[in-house]
Protein backbone atom coordinates (compact mmCIF):
# COMPACT_ATOMS: atom_id res chain seq x y z
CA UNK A 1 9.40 11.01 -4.26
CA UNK A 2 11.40 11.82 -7.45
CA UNK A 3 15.22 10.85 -7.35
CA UNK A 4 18.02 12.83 -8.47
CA UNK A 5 17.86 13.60 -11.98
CA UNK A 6 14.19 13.68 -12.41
CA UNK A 7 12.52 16.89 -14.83
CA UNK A 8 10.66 19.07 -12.44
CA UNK A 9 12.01 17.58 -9.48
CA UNK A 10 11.83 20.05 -7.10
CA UNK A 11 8.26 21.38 -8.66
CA UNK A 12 7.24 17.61 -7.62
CA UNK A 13 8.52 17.75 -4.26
CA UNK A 14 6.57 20.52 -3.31
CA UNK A 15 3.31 19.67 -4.58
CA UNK A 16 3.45 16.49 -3.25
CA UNK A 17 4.01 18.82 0.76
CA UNK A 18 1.49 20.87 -0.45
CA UNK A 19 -0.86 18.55 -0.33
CA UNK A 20 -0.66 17.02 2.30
CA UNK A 21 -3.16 18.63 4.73
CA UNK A 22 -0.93 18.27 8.10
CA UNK A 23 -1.92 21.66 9.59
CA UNK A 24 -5.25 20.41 10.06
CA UNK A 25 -3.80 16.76 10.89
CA UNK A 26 -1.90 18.57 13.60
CA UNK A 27 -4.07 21.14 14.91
CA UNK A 28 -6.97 18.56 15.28
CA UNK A 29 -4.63 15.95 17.11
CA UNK A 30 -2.04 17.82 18.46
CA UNK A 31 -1.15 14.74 20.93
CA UNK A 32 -0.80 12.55 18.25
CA UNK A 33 2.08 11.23 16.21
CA UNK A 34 2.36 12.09 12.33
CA UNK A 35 4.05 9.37 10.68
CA UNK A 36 5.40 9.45 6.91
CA UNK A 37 6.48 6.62 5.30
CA UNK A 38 8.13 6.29 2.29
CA UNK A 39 11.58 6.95 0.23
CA UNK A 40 12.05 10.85 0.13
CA UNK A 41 15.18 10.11 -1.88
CA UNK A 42 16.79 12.88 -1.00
CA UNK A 43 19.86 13.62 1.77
CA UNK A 44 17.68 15.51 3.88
CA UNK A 45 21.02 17.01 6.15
CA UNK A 46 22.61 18.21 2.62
CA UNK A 47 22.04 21.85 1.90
CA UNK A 48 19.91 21.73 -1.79
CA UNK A 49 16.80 22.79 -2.88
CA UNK A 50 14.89 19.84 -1.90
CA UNK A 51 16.11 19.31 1.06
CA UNK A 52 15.60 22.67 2.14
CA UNK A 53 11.87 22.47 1.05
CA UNK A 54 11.73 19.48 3.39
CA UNK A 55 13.60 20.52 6.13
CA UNK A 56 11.21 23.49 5.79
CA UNK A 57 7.94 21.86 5.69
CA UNK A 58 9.41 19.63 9.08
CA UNK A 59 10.07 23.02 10.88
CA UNK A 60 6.94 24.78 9.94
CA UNK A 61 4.28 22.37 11.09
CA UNK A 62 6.70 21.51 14.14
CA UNK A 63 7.36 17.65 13.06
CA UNK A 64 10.68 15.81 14.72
């Protein structure tokens, strides 16, 4: 993911969640464990923009 700094930052960030098809992921295998790998390069317990996108797309298809 785009660091700090980066044009279009956040505009990156979420295209990058929205396409990730994890509704289906999750509602096909609900007993099974989504994994993401990867630098997110962001402080994702900071309030911010990206973050909160994040933090957002976590909550909304229930990922720990």
């Amino acid at each position: 993911m785009p660091c700090s700094g980066t044009v279009d930052r956040l505009f990156v960030f979420e295209e990058v969640l929205n396409n990730i098809p994890s509704t289906a992921w999750i509602q096909t295998y609900p007993y099974h464990t989504v994994v993401f790998r990867g630098d997110i390069n962001s402080v994702l317990h900071a309030v911010g923009p990206v973050s909160d996108l994040f933090n957002h797309f976590v909550a909304h298809n229930f990922l720990t």
